[in-house]
PDB file of N, CA and C in Angstrom:
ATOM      1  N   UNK A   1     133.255  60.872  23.817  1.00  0.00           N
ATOM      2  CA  UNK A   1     133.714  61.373  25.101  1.00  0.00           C
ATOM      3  C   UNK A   1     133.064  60.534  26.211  1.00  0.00           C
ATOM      4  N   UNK A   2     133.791  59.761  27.169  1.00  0.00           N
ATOM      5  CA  UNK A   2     133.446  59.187  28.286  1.00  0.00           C
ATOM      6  C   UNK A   2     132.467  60.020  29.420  1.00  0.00           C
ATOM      7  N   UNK A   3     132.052  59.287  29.813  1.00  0.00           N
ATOM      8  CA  UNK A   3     130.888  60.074  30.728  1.00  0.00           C
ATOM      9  C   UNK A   3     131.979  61.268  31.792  1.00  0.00           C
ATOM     10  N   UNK A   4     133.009  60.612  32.251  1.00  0.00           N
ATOM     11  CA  UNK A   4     133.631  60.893  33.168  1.00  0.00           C
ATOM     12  C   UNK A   4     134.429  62.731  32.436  1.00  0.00           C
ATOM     13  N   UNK A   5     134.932  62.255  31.848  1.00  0.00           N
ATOM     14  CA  UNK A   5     135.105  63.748  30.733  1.00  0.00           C
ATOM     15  C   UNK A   5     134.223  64.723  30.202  1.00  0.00           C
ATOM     16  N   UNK A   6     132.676  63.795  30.140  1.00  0.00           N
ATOM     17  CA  UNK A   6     131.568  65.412  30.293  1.00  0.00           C
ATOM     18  C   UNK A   6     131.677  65.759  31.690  1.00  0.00           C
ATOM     19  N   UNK A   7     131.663  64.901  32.597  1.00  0.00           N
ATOM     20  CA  UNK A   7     131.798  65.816  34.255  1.00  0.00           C
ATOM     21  C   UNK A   7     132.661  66.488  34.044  1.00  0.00           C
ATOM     22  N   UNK A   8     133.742  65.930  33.875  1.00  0.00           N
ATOM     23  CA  UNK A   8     135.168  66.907  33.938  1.00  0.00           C
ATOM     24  C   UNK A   8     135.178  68.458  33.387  1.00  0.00           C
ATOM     25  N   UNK A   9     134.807  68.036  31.881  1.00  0.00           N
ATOM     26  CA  UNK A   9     134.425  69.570  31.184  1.00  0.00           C
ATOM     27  C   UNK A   9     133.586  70.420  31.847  1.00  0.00           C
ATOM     28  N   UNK A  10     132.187  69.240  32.419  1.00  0.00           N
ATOM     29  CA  UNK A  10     131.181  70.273  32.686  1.00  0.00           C
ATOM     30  C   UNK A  10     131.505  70.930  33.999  1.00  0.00           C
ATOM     31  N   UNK A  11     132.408  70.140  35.040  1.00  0.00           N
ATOM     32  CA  UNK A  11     133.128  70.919  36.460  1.00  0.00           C
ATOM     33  C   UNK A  11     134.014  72.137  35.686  1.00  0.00           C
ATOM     34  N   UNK A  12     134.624  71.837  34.932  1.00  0.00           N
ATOM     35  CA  UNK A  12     135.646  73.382  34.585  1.00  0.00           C
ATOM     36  C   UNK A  12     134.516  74.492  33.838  1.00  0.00           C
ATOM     37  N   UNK A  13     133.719  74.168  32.838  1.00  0.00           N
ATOM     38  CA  UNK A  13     132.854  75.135  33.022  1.00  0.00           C
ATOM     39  C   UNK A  13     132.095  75.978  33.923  1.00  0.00           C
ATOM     40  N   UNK A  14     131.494  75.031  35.260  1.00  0.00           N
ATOM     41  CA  UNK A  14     130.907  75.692  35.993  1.00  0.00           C
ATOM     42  C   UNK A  14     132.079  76.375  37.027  1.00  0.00           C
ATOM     43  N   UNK A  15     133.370  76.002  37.313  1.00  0.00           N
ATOM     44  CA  UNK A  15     133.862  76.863  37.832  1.00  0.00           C
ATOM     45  C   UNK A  15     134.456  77.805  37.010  1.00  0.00           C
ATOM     46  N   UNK A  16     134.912  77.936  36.173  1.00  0.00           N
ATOM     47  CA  UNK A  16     135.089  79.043  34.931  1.00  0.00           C
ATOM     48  C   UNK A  16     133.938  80.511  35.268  1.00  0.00           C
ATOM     49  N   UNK A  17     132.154  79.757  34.977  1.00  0.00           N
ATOM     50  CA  UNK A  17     131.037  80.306  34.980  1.00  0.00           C
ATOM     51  C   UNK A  17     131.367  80.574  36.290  1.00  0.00           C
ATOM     52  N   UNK A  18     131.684  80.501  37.327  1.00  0.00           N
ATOM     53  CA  UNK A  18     131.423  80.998  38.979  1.00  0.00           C
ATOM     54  C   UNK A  18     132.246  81.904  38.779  1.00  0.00           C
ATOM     55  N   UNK A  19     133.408  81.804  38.349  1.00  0.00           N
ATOM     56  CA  UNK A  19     134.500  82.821  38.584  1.00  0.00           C
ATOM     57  C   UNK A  19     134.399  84.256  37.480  1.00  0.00           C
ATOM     58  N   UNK A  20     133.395  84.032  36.442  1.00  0.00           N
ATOM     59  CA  UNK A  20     133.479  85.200  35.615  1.00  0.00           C
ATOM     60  C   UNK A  20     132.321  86.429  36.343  1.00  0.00           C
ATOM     61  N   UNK A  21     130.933  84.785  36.774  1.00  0.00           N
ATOM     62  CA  UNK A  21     129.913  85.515  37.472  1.00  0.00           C
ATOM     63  C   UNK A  21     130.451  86.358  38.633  1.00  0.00           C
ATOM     64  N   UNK A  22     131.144  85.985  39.662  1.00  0.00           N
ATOM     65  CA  UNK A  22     131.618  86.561  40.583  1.00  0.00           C
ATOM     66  C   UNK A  22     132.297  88.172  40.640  1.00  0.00           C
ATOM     67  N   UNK A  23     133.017  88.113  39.260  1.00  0.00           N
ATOM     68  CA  UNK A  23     134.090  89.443  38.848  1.00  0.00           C
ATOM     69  C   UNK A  23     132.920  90.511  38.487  1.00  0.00           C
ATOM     70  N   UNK A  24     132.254  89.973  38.032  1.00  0.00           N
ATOM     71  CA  UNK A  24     131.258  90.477  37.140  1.00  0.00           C
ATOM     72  C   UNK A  24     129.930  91.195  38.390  1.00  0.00           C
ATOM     73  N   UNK A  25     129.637  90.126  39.421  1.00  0.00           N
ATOM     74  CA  UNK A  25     129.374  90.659  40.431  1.00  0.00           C
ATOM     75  C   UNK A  25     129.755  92.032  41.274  1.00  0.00           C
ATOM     76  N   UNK A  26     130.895  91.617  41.794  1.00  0.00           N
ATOM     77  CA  UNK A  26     131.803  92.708  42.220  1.00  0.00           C
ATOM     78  C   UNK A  26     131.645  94.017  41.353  1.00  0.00           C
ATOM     79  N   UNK A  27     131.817  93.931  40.200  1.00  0.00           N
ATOM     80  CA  UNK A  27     131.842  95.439  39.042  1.00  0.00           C
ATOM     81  C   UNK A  27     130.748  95.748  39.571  1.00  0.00           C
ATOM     82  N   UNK A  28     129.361  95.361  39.864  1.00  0.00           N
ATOM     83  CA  UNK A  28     128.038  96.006  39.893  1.00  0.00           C
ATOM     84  C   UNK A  28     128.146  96.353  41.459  1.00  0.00           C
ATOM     85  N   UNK A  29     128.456  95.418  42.403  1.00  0.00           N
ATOM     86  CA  UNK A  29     128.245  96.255  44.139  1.00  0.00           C
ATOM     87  C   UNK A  29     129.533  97.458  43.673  1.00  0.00           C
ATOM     88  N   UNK A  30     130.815  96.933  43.039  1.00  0.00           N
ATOM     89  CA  UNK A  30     131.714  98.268  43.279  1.00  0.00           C
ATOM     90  C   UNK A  30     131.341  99.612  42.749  1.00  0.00           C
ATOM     91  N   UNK A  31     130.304  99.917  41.328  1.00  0.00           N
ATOM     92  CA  UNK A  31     130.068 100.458  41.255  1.00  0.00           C
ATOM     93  C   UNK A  31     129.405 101.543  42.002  1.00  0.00           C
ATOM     94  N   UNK A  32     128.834 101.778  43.349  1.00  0.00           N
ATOM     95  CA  UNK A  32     127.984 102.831  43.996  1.00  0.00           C
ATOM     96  C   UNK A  32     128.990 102.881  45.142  1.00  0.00           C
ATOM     97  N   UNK A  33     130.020 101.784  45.502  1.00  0.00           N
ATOM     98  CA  UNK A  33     130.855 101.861  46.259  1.00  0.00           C
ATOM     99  C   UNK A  33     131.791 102.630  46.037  1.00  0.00           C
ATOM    100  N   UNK A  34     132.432 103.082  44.426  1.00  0.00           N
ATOM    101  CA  UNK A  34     133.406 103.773  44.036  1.00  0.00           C
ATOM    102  C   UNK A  34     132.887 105.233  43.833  1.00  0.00           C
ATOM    103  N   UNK A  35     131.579 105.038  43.917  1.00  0.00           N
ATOM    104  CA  UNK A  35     131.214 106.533  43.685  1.00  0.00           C
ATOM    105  C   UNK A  35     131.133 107.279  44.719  1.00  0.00           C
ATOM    106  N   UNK A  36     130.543 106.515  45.631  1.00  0.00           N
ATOM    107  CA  UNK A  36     130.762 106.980  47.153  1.00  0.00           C
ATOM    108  C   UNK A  36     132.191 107.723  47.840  1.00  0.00           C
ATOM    109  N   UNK A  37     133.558 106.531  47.080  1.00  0.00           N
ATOM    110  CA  UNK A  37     134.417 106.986  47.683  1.00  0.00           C
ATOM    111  C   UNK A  37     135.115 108.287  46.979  1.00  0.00           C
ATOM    112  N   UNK A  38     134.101 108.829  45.779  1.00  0.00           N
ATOM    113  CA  UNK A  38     134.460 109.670  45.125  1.00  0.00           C
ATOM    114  C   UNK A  38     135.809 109.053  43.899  1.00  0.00           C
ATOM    115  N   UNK A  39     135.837 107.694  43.603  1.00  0.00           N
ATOM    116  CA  UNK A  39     136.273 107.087  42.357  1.00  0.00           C
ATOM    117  C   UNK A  39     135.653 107.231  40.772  1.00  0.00           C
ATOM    118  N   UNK A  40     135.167 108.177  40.728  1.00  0.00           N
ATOM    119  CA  UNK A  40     134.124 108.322  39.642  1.00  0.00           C
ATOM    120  C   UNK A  40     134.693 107.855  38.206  1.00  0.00           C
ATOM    121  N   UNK A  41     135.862 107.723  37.952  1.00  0.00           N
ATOM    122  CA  UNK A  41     136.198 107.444  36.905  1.00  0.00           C
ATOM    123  C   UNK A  41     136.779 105.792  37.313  1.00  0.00           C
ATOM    124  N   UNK A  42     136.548 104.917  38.085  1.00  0.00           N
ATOM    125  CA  UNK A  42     136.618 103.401  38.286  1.00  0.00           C
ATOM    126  C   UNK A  42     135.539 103.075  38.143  1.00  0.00           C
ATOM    127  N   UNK A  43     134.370 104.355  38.652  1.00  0.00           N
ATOM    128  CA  UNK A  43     132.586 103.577  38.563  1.00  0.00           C
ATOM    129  C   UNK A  43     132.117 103.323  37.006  1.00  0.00           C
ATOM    130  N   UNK A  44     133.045 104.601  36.610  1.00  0.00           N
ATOM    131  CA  UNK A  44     132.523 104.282  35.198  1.00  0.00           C
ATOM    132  C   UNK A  44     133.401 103.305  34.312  1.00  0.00           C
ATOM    133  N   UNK A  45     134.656 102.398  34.718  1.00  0.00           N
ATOM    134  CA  UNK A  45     135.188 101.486  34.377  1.00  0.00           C
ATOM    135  C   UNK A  45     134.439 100.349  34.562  1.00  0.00           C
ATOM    136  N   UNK A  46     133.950  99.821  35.524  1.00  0.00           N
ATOM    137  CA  UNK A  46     132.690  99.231  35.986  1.00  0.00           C
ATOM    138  C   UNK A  46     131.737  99.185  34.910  1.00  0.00           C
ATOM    139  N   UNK A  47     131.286  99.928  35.003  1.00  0.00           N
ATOM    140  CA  UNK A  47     129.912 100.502  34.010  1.00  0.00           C
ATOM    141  C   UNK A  47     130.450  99.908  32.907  1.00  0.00           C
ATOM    142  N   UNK A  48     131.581 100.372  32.151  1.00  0.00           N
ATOM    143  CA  UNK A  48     131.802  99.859  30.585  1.00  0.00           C
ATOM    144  C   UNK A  48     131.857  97.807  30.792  1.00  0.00           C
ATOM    145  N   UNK A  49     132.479  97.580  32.099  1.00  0.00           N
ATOM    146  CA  UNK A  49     132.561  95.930  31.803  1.00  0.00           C
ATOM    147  C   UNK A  49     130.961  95.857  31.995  1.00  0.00           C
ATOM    148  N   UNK A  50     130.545  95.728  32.738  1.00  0.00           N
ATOM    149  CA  UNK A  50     128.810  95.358  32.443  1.00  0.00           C
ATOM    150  C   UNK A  50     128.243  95.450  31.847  1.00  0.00           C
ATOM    151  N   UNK A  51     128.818  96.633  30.660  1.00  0.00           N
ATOM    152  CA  UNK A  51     127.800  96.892  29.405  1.00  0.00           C
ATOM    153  C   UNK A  51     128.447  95.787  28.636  1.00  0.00           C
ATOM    154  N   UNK A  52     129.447  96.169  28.566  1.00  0.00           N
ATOM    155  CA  UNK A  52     130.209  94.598  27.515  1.00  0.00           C
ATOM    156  C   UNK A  52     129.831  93.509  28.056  1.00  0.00           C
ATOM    157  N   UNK A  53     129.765  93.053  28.723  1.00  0.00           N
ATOM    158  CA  UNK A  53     128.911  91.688  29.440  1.00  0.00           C
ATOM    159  C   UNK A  53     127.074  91.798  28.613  1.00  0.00           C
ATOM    160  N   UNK A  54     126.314  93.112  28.755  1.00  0.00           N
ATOM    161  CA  UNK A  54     125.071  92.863  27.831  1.00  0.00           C
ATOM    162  C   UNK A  54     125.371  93.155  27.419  1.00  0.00           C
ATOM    163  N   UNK A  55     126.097  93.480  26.200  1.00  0.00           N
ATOM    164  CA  UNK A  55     126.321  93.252  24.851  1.00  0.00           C
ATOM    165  C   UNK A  55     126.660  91.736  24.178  1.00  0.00           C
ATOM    166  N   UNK A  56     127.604  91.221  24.810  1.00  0.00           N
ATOM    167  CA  UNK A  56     127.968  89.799  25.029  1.00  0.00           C
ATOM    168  C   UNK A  56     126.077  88.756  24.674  1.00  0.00           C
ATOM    169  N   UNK A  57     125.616  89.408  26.115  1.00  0.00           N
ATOM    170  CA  UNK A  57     124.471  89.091  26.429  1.00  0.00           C
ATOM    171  C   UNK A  57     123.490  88.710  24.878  1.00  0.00           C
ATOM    172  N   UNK A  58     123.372  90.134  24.745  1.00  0.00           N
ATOM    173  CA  UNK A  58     122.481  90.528  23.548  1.00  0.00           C
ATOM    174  C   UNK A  58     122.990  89.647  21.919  1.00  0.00           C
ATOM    175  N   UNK A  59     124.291  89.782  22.210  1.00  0.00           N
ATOM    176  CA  UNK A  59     124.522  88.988  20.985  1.00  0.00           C
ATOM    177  C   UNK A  59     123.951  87.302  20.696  1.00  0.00           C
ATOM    178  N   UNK A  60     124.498  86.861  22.039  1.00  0.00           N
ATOM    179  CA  UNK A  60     123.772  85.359  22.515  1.00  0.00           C
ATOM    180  C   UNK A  60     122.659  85.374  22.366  1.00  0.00           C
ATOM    181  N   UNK A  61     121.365  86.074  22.315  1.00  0.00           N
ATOM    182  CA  UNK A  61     120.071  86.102  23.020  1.00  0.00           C
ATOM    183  C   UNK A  61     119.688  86.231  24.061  1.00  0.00           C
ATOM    184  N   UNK A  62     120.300  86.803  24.964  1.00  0.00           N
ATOM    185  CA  UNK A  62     120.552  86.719  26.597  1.00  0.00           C
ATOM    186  C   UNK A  62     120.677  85.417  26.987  1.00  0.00           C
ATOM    187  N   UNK A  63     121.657  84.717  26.393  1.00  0.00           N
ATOM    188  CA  UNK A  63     122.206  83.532  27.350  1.00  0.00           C
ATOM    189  C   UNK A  63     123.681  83.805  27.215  1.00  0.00           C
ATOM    190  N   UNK A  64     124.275  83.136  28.484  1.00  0.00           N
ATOM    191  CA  UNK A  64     125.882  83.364  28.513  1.00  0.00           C
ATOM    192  C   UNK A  64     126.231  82.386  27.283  1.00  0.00           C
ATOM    193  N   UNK A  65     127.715  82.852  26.777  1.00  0.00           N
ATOM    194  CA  UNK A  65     127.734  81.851  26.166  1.00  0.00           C
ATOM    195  C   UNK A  65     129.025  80.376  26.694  1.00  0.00           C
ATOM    196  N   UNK A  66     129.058  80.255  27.512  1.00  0.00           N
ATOM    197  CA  UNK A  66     129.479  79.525  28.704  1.00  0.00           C
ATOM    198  C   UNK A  66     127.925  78.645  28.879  1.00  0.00           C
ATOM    199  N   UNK A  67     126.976  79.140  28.394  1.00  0.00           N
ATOM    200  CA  UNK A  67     126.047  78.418  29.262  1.00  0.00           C
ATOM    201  C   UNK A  67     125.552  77.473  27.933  1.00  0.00           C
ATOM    202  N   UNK A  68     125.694  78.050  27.226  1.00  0.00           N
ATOM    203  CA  UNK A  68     125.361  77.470  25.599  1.00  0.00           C
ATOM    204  C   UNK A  68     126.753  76.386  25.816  1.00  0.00           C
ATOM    205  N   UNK A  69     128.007  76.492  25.848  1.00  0.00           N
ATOM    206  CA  UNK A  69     129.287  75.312  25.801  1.00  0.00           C
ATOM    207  C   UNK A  69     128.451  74.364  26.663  1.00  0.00           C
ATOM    208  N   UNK A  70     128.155  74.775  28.175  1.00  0.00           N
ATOM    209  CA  UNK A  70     127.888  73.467  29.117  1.00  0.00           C
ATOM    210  C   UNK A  70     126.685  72.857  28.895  1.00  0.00           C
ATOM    211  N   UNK A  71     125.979  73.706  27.738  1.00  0.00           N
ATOM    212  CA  UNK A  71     124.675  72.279  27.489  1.00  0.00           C
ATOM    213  C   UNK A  71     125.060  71.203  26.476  1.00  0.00           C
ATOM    214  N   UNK A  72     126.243  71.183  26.152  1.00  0.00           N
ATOM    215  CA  UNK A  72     126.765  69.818  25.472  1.00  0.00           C
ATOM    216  C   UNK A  72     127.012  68.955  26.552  1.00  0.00           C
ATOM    217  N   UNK A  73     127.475  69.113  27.521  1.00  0.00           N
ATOM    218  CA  UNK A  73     128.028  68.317  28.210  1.00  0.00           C
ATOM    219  C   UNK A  73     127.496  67.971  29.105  1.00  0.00           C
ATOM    220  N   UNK A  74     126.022  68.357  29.296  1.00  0.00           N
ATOM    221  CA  UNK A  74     124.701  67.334  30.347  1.00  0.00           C
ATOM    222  C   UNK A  74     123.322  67.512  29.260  1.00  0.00           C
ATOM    223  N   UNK A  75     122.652  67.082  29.828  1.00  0.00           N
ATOM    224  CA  UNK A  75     121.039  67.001  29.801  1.00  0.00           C
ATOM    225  C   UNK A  75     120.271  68.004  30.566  1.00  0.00           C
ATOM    226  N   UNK A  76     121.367  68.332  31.542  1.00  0.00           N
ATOM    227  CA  UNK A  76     120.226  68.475  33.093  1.00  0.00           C
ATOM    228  C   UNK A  76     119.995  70.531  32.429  1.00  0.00           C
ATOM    229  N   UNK A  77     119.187  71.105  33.032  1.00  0.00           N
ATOM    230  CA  UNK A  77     119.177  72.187  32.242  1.00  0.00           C
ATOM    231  C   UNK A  77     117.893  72.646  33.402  1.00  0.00           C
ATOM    232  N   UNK A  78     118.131  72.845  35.052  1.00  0.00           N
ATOM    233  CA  UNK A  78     118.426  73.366  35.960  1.00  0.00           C
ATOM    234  C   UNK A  78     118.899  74.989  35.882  1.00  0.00           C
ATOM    235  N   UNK A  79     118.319  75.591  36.624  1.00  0.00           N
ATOM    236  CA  UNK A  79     118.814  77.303  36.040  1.00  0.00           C
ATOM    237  C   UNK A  79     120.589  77.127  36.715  1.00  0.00           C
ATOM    238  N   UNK A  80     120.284  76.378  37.465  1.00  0.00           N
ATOM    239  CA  UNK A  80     122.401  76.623  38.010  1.00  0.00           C
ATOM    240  C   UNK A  80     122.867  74.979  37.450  1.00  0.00           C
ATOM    241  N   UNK A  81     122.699  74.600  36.510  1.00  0.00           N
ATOM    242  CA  UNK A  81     123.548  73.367  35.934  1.00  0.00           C
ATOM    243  C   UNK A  81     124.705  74.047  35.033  1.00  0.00           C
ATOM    244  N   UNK A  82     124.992  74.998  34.798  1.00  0.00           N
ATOM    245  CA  UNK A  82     125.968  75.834  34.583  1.00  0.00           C
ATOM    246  C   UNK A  82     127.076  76.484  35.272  1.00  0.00           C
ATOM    247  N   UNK A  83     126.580  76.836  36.587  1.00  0.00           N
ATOM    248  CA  UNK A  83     127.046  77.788  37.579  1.00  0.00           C
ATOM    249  C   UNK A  83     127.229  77.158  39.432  1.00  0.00           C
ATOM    250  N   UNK A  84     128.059  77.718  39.641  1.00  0.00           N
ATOM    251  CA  UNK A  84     127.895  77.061  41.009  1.00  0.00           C
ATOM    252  C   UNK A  84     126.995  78.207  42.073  1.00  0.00           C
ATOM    253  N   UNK A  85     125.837  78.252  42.061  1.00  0.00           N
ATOM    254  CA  UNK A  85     125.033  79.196  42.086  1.00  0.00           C
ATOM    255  C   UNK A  85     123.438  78.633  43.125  1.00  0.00           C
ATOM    256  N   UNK A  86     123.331  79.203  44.160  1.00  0.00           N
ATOM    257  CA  UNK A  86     121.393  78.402  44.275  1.00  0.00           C
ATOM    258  C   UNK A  86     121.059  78.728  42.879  1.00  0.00           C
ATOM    259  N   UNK A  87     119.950  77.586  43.318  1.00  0.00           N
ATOM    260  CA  UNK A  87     119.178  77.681  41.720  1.00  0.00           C
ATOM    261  C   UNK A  87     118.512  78.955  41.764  1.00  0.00           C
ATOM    262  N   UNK A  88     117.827  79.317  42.671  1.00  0.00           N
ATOM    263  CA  UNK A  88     117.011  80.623  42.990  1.00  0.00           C
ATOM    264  C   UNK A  88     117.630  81.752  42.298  1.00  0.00           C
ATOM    265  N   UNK A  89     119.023  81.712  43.099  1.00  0.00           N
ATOM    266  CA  UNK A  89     119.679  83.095  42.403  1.00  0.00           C
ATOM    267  C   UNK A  89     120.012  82.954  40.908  1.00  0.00           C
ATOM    268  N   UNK A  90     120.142  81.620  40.658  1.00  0.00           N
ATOM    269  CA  UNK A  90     120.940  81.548  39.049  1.00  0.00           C
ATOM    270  C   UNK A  90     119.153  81.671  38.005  1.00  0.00           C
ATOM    271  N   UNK A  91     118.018  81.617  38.917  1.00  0.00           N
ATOM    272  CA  UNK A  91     116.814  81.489  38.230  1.00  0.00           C
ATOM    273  C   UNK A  91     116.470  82.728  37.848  1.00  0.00           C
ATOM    274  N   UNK A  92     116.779  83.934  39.057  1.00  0.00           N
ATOM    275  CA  UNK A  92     116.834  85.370  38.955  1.00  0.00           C
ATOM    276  C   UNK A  92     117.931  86.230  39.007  1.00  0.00           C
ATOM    277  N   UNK A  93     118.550  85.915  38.790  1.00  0.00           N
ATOM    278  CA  UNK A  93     120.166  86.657  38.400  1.00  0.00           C
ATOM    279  C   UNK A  93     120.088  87.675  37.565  1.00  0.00           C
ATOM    280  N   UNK A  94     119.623  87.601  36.415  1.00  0.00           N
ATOM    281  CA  UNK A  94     119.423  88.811  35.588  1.00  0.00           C
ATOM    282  C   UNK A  94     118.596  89.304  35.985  1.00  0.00           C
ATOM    283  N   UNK A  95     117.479  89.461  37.066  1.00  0.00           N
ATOM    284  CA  UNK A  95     116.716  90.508  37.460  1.00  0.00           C
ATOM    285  C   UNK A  95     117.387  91.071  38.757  1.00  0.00           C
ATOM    286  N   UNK A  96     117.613  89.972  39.628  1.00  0.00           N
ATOM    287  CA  UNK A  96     118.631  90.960  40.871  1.00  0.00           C
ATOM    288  C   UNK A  96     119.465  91.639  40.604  1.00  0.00           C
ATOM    289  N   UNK A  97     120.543  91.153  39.544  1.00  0.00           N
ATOM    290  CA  UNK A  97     121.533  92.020  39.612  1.00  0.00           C
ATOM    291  C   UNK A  97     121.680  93.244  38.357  1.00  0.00           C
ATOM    292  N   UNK A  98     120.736  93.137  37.740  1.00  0.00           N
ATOM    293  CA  UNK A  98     120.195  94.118  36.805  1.00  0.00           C
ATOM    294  C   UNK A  98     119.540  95.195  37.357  1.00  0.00           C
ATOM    295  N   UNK A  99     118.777  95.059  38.539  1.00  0.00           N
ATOM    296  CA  UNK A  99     118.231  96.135  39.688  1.00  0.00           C
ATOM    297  C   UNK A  99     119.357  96.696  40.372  1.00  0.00           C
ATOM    298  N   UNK A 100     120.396  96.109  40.901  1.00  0.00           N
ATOM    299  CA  UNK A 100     121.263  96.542  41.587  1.00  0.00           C
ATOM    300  C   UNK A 100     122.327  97.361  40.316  1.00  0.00           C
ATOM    301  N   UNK A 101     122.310  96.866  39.286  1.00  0.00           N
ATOM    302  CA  UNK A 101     123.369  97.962  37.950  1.00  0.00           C
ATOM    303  C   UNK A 101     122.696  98.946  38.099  1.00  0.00           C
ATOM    304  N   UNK A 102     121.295  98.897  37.712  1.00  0.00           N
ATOM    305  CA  UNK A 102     120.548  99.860  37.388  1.00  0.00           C
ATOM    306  C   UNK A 102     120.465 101.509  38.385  1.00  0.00           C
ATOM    307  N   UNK A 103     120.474 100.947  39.801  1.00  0.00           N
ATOM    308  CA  UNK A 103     120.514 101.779  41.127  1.00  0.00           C
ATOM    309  C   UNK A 103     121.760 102.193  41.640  1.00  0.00           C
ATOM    310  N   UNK A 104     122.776 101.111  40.924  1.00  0.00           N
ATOM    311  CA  UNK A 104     123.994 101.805  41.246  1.00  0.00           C
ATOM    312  C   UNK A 104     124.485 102.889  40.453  1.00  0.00           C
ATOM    313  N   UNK A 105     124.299 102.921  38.732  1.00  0.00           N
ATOM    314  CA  UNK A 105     124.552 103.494  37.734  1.00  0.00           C
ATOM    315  C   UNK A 105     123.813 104.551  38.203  1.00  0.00           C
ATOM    316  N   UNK A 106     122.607 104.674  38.659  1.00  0.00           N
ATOM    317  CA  UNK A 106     121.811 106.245  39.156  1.00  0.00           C
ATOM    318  C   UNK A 106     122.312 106.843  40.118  1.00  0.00           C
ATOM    319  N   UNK A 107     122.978 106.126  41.273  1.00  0.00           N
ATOM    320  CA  UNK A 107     123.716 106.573  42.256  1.00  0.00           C
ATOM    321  C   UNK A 107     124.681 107.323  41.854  1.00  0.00           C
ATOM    322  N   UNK A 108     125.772 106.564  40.890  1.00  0.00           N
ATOM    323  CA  UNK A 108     127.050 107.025  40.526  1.00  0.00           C
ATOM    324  C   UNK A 108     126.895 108.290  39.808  1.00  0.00           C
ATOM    325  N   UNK A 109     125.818 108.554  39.330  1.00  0.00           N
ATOM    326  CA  UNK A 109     125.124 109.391  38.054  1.00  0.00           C
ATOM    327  C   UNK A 109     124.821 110.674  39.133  1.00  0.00           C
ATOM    328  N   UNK A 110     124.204 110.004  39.942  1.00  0.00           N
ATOM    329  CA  UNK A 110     123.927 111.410  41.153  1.00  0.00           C
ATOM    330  C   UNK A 110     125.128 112.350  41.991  1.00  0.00           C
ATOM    331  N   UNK A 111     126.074 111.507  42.495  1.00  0.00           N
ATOM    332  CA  UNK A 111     126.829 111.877  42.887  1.00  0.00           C
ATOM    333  C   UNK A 111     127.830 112.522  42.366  1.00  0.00           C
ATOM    334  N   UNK A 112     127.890 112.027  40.799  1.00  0.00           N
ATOM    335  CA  UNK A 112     129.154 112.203  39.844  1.00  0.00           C
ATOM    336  C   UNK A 112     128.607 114.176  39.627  1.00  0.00           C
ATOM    337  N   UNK A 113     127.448 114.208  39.030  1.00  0.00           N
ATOM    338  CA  UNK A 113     126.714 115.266  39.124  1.00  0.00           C
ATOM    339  C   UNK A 113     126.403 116.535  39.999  1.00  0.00           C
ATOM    340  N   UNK A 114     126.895 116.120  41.471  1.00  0.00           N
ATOM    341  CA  UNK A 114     126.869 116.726  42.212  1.00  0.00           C
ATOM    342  C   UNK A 114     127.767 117.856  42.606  1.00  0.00           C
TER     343      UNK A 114
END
């Protein structure tokens, strides 16, 4: 494979990886947002894709497996050489947005309860 064709692959991976991260995003802010609006049964649609995402997770070892494809296709191994992401956030991603599942799922849990 020509150099020019690992870029290539490795550009459609990382926008692939932006666009799953992103959806995947959204499920976790929509979650406390849907509960709020009294959607309780979308919060918990939410809830099931994120768990399937760590499950996904867990099966990998907690690596995406998007992130395992794009280390064929560089060297560089950067926390966002995968993702179109600051490195910062792609360095702590599973802790930010694992705090924010976590607080939303208690939210939704509170309110649903109420």
């Amino acid at each position: 494979m020509t150099l020019l064709q690992r870029s290539s692959a490795l550009r459609a991976i990382k926008i692939l990886h932006t666009i799953v991260w992103a959806l995947l995003a959204a499920c976790i802010v929509g979650i406390p947002v849907a509960s709020w609006k009294g959607r309780h049964g979308l919060a918990a649609g939410l809830v099931l894709i994120v768990l399937l995402e760590v499950v996904v997770l867990l099966i990998f070892r907690w690596r995406c497996p998007l992130t395992l494809i794009a280390e064929r296709y560089t060297a560089d191994r950067r926390a966002n050489f995968d993702i179109y992401l600051p490195d910062w956030l792609a360095r702590h991603n599973k802790t930010v947005f694992g705090v924010i599942f976590l607080l939303g799922v208690v939210y939704a849990g509170v309110r649903y309860w109420r």
